[in-house]
N, C-alpha and C. Protein backbone atom coordinates (compact mmCIF):
# COMPACT_ATOMS: atom_id res chain seq x y z
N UNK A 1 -39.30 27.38 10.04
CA UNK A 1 -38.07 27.37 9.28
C UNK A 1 -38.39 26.98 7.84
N UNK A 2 -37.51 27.62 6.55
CA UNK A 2 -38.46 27.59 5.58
C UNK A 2 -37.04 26.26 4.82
N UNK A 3 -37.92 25.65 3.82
CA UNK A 3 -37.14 24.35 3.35
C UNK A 3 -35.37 24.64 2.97
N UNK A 4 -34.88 26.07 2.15
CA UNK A 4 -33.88 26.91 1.57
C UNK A 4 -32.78 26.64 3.45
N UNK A 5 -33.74 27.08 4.30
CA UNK A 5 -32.60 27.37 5.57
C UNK A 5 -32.66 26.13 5.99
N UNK A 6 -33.28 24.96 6.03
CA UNK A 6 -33.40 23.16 6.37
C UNK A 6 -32.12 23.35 5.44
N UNK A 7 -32.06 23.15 4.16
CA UNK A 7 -31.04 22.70 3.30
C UNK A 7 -29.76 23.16 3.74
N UNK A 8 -29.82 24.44 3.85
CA UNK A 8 -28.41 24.61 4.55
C UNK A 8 -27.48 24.94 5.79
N UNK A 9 -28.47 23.91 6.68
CA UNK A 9 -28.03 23.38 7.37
C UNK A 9 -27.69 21.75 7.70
N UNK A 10 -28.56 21.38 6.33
CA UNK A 10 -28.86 19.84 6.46
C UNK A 10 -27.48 19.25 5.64
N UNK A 11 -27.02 20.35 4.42
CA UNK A 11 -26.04 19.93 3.65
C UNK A 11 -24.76 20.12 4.63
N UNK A 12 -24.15 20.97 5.48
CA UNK A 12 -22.84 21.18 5.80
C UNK A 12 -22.97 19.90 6.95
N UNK A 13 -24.03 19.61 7.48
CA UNK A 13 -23.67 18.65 8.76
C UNK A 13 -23.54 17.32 8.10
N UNK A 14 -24.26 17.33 6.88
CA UNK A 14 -23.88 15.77 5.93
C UNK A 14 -22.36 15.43 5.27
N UNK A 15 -21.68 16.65 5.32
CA UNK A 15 -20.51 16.65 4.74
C UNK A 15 -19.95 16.34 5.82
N UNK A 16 -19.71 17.01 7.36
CA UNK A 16 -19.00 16.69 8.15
C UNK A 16 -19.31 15.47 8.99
N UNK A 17 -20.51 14.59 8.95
CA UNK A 17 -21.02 12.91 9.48
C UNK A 17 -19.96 12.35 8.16
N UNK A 18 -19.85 12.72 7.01
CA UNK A 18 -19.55 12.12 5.99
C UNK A 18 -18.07 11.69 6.00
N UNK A 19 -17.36 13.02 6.34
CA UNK A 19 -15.94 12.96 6.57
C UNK A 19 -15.40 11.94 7.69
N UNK A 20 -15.99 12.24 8.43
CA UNK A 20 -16.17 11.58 9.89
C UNK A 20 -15.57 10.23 9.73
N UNK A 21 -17.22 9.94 8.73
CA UNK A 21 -17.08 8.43 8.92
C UNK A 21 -15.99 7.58 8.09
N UNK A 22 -15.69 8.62 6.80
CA UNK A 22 -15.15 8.21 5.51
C UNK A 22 -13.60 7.59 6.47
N UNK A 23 -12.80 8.71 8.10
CA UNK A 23 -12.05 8.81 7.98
C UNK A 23 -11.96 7.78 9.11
N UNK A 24 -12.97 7.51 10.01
CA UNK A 24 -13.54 6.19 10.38
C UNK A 24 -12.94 4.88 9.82
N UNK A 25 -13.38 4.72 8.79
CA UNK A 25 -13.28 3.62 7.88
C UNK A 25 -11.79 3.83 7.61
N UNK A 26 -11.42 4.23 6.77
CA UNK A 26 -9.85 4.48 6.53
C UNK A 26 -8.89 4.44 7.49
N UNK A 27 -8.93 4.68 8.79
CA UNK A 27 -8.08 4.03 9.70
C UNK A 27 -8.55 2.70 9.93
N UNK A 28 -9.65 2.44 9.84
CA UNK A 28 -9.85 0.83 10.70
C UNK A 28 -9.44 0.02 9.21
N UNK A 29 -9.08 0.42 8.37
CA UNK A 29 -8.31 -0.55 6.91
C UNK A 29 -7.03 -0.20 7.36
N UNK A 30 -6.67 0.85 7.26
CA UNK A 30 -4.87 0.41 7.76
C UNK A 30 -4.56 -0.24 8.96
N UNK A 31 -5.67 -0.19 10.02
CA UNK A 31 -5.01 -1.13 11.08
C UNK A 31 -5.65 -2.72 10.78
N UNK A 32 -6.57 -2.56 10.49
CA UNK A 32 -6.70 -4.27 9.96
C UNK A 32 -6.35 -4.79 8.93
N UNK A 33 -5.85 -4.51 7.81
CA UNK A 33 -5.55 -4.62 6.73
C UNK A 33 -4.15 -4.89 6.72
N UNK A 34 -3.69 -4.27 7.72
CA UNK A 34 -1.76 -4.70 7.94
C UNK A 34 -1.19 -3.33 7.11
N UNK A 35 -1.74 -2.08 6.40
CA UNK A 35 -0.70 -1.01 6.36
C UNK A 35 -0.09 -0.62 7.36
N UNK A 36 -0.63 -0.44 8.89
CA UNK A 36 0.11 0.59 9.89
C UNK A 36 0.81 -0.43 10.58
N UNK A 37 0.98 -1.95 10.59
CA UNK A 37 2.06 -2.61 11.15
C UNK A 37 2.96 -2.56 10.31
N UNK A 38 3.09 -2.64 9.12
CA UNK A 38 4.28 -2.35 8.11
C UNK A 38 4.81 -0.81 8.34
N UNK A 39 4.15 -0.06 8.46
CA UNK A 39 4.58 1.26 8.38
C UNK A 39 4.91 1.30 10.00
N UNK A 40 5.26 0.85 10.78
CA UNK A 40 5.51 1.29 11.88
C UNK A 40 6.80 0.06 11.83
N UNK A 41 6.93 -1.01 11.39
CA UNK A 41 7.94 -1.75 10.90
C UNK A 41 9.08 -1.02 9.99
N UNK A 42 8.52 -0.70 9.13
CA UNK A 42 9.35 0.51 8.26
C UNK A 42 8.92 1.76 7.65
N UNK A 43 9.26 2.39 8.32
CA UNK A 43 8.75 4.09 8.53
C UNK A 43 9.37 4.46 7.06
N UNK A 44 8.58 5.82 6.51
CA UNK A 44 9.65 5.98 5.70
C UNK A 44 9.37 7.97 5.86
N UNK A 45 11.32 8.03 5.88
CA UNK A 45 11.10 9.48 6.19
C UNK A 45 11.06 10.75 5.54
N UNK A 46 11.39 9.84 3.94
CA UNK A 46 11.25 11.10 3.04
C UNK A 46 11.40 9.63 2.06
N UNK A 47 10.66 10.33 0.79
CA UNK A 47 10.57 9.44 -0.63
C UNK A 47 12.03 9.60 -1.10
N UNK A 48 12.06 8.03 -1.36
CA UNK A 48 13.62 8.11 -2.26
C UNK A 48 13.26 8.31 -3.45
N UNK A 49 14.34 9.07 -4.49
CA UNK A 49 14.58 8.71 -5.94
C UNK A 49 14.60 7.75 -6.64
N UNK A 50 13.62 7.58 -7.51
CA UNK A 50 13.15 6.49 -8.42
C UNK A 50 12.24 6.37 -9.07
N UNK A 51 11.96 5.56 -9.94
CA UNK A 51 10.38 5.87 -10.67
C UNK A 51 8.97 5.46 -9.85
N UNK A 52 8.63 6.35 -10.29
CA UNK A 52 7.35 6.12 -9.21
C UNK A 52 5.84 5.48 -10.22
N UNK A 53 5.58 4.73 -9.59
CA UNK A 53 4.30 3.86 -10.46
C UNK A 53 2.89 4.76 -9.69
N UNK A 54 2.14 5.25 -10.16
CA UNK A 54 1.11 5.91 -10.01
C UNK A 54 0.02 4.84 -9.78
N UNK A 55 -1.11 5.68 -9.08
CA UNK A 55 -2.50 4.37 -8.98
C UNK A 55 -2.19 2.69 -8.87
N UNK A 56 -0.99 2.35 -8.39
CA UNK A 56 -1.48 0.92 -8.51
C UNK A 56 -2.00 0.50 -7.55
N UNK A 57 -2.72 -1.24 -7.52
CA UNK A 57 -3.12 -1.83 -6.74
C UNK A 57 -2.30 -2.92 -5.99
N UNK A 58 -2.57 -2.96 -4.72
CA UNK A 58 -1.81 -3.66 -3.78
C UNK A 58 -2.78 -4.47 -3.13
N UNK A 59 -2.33 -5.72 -2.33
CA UNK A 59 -3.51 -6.14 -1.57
C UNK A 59 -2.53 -6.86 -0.51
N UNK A 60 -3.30 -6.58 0.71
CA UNK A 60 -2.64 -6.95 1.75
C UNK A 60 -3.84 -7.99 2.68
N UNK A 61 -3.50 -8.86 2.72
CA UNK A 61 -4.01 -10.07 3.35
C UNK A 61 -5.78 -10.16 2.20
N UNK A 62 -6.64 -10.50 3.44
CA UNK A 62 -7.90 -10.47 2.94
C UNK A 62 -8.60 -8.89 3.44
N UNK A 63 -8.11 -8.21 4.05
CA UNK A 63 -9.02 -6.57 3.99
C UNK A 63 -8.41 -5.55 3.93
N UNK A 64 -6.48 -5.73 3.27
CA UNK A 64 -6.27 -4.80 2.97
C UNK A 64 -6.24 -4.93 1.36
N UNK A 65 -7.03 -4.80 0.79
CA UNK A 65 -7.11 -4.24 -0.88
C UNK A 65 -7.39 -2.85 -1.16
N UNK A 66 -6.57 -2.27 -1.88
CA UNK A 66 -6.05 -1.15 -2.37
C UNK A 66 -6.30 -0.80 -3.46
N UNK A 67 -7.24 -0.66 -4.60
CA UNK A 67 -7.40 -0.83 -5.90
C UNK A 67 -7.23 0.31 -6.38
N UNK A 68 -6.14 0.68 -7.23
CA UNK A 68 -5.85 1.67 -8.06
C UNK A 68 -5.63 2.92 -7.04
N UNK A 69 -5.43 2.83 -5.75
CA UNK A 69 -4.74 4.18 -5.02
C UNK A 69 -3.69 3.93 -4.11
N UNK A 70 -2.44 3.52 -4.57
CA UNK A 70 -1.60 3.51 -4.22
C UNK A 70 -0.01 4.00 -5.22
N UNK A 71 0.43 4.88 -4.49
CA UNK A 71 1.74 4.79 -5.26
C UNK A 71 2.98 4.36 -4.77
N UNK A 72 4.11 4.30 -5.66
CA UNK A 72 4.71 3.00 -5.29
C UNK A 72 6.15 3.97 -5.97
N UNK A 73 7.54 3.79 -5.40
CA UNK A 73 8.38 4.19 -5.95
C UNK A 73 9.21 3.89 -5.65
N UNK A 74 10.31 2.97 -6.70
CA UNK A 74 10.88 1.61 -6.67
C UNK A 74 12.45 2.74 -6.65
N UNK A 75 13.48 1.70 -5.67
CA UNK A 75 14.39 3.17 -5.95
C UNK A 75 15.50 2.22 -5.37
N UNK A 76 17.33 2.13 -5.03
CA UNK A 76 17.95 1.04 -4.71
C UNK A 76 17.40 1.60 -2.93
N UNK A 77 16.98 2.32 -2.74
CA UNK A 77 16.73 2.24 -0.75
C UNK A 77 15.78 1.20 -0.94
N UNK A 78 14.89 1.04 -1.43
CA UNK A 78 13.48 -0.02 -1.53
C UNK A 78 12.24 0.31 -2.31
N UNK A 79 11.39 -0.40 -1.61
CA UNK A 79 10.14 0.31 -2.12
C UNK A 79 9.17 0.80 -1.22
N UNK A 80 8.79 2.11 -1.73
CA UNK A 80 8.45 3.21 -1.23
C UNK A 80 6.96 3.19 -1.67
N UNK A 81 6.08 3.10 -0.42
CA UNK A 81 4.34 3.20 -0.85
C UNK A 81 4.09 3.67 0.22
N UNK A 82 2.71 4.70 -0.44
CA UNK A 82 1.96 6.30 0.60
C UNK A 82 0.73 6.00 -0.92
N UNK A 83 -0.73 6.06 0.06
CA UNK A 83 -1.74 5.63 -0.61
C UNK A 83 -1.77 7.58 -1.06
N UNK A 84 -2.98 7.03 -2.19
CA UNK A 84 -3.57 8.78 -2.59
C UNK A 84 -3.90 9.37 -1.58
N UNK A 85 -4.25 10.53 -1.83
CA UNK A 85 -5.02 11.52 -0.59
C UNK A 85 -6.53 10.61 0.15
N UNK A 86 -7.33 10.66 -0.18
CA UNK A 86 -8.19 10.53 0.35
C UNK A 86 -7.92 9.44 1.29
N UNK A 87 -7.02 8.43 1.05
CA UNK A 87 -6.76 7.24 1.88
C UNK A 87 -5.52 7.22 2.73
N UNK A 88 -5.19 8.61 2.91
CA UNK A 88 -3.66 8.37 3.66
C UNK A 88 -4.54 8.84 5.64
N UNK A 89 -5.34 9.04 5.58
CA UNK A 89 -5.47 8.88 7.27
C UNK A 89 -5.38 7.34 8.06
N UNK A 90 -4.53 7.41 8.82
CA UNK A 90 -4.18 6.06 9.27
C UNK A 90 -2.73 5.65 8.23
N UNK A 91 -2.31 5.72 7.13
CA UNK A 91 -1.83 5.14 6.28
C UNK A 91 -0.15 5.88 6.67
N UNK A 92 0.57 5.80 7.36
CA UNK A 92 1.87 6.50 6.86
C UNK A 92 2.48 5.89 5.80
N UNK A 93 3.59 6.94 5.43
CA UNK A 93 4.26 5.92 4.31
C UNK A 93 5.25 4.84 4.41
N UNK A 94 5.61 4.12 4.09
CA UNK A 94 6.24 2.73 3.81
C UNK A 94 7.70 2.60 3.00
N UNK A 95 8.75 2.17 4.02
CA UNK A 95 10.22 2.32 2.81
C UNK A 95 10.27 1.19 3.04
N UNK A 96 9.99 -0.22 2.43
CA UNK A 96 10.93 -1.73 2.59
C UNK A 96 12.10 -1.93 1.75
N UNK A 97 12.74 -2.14 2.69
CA UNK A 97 14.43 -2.22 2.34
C UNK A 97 14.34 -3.51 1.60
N UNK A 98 15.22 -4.25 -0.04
CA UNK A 98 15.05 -4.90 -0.60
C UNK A 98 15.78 -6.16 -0.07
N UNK A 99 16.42 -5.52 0.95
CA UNK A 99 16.78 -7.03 1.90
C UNK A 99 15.69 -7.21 2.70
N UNK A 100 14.81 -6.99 3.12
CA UNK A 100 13.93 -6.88 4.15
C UNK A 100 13.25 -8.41 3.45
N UNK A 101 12.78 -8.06 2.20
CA UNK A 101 12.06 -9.40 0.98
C UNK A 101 12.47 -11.09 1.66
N UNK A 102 11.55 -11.45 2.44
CA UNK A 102 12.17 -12.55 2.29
C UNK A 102 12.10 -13.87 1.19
N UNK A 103 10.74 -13.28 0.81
CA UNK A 103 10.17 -14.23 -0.10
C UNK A 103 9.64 -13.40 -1.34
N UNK A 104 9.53 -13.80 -2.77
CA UNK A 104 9.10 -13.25 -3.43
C UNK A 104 8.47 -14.26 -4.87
N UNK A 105 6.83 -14.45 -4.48
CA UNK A 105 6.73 -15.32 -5.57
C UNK A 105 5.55 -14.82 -6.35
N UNK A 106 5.98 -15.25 -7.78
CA UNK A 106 5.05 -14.44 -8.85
C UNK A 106 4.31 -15.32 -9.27
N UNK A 107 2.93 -14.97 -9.95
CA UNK A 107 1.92 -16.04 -10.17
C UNK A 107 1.30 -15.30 -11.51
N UNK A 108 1.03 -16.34 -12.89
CA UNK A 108 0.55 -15.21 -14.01
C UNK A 108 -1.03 -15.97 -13.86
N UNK A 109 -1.99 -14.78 -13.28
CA UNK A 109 -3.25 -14.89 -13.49
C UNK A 109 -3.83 -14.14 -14.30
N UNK A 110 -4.37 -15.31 -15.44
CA UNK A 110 -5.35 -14.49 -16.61
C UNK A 110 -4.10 -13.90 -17.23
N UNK A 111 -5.31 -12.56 -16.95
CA UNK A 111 -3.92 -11.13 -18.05
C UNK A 111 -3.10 -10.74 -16.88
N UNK A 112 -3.29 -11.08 -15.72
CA UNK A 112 -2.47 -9.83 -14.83
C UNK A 112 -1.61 -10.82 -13.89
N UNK A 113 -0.27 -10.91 -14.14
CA UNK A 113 0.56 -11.49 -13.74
C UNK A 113 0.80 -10.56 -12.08
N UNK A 114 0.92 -11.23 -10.89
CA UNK A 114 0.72 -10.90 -9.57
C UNK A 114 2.31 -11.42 -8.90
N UNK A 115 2.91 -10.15 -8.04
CA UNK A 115 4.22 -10.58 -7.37
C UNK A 115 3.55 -10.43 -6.32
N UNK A 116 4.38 -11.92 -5.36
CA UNK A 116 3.47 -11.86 -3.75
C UNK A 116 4.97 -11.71 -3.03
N UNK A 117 4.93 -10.29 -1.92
CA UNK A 117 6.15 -10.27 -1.38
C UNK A 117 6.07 -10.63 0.09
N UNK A 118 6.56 -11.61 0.72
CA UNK A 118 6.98 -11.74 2.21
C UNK A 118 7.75 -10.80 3.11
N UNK A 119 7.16 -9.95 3.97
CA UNK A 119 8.20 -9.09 4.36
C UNK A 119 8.03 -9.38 6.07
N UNK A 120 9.07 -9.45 6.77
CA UNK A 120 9.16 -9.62 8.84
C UNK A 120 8.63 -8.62 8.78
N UNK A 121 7.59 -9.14 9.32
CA UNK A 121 6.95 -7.07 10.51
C UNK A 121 7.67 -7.30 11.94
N UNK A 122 7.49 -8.15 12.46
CA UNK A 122 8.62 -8.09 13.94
C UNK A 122 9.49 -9.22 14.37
N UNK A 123 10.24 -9.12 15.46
CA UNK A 123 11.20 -10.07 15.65
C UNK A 123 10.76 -11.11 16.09
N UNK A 124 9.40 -11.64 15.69
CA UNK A 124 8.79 -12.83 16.51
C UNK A 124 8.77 -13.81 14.96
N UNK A 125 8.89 -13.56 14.04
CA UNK A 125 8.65 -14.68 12.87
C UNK A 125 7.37 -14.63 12.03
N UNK A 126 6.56 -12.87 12.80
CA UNK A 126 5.50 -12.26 11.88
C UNK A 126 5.75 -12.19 10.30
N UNK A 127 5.37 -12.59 9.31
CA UNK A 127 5.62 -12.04 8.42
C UNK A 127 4.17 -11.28 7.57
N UNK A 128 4.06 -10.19 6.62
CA UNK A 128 2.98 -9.92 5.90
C UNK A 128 3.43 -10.08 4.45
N UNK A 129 2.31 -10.50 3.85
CA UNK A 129 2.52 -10.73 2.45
C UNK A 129 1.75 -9.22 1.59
N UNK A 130 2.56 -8.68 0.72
CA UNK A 130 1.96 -7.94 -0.21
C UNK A 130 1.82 -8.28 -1.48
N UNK A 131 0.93 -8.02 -2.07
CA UNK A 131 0.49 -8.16 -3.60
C UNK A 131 0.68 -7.09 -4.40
N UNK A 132 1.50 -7.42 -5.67
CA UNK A 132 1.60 -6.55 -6.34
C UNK A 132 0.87 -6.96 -7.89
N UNK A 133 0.38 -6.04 -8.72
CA UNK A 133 -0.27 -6.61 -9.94
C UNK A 133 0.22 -5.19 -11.38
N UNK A 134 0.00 -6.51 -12.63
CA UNK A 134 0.87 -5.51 -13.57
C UNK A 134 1.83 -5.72 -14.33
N UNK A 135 1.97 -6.41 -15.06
CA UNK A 135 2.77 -7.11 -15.81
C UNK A 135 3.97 -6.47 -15.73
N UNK A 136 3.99 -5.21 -15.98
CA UNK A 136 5.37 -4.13 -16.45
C UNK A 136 5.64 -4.14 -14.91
N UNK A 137 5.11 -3.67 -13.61
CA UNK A 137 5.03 -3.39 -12.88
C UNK A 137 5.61 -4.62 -12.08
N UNK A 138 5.38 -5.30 -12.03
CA UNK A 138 5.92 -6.88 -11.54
C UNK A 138 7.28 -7.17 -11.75
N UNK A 139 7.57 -6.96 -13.56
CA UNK A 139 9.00 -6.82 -13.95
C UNK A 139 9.66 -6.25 -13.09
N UNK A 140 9.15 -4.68 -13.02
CA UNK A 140 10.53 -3.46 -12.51
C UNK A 140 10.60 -4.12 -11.38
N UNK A 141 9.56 -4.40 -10.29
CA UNK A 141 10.11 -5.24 -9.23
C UNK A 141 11.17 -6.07 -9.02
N UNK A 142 10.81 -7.49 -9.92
CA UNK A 142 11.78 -8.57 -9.53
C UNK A 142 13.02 -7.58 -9.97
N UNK A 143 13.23 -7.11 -10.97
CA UNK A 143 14.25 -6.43 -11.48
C UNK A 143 15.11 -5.40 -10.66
N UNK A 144 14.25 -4.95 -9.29
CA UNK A 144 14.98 -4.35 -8.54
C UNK A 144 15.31 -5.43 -7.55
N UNK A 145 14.72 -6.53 -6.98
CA UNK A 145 15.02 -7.68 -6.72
C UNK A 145 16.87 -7.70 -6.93
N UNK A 146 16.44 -8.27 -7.96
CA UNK A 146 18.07 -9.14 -8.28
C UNK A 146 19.42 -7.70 -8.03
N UNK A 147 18.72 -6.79 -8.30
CA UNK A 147 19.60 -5.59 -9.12
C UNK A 147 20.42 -4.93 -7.48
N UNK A 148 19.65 -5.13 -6.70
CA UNK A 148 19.86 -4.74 -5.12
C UNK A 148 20.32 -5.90 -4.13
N UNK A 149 20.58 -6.94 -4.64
CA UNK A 149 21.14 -8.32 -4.25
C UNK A 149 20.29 -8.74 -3.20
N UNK A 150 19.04 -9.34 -3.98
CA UNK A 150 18.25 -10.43 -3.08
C UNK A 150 17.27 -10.90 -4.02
N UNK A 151 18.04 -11.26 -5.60
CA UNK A 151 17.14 -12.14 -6.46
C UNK A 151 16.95 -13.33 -5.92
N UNK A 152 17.62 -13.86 -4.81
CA UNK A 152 17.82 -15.24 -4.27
C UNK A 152 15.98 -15.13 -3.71
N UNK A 153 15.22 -14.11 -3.47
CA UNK A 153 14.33 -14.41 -3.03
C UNK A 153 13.28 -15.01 -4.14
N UNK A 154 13.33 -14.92 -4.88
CA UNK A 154 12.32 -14.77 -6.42
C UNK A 154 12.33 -16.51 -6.69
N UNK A 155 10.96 -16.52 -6.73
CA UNK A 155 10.35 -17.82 -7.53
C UNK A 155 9.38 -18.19 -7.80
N UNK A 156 8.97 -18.48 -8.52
CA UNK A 156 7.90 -18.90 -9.54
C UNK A 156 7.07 -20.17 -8.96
């Protein structure tokens, strides 16, 4: 077999071990990371109307961090997050209702001021915390906060 026919066979089976594993990994972050208990907590069945924040970062406990692929679209149903493409296997999307918030506390680190949100995943007293980062981005939050009647959650 001459090196030209090695290569192409060696390249298509590296792409598909590759995919494999890529998609491997990407479910075992949404189930450990706490995306697919939220999303199975609150499903979401079509994107509401609202502005939508592109690439941001989210972090969910200690192994769900999200850096720059997530979008987010703040709207009075809630907020609405479905990661980019490459990271949506395992990942459905996410509607939390702004009553859902039980807690909501902001922290200014450095340059990047961080909203930490408390949300029930089940009727046992589970709760998950999400991270949000972004100065502007933090604003529109609390701001949909108060604006949807549950600024009572917000504190510093």
């Amino acid at each position: 077999m001459s090196e030209t026919s090695l290569l192409f066979l060696i390249l298509p089976a590296f792409a598909v071990v590759f995919a494999l594993f890529w998609s491997v990994i990407v479910f075992v972050i949404a189930h450990t990371g706490g995306w697919a208990g939220l999303a199975k907590a609150y499903p979401a069945s079509q994107k509401p109307e609202g502005r939508t924040w592109t690439w941001r970062t989210i972090r969910f406990g200690l192994f769900g961090n999200y850096r720059n692929s997530v979008d987010v679209t703040l709207s009075d149903a809630g907020l609405h997050m479905y990661p980019i493409f490459v990271f949506r296997i395992g990942h459905k999307p996410i509607l939390i209702p702004w009553t859902a918030v039980s807690d909501a506390y902001r922290r200014d680190l450095w340059f990047a001021p961080t909203l930490t949100l408390s949300v029930p995943v089940t009727g046992n007293g589970n709760e998950r915390r999400v991270s949000f980062y972004g100065a502007e981005f933090v604003e529109a939050i609390e701001d949909c906060l108060r604006r949807n009647g549950n600024g009572n959650a917000l504190r510093r």
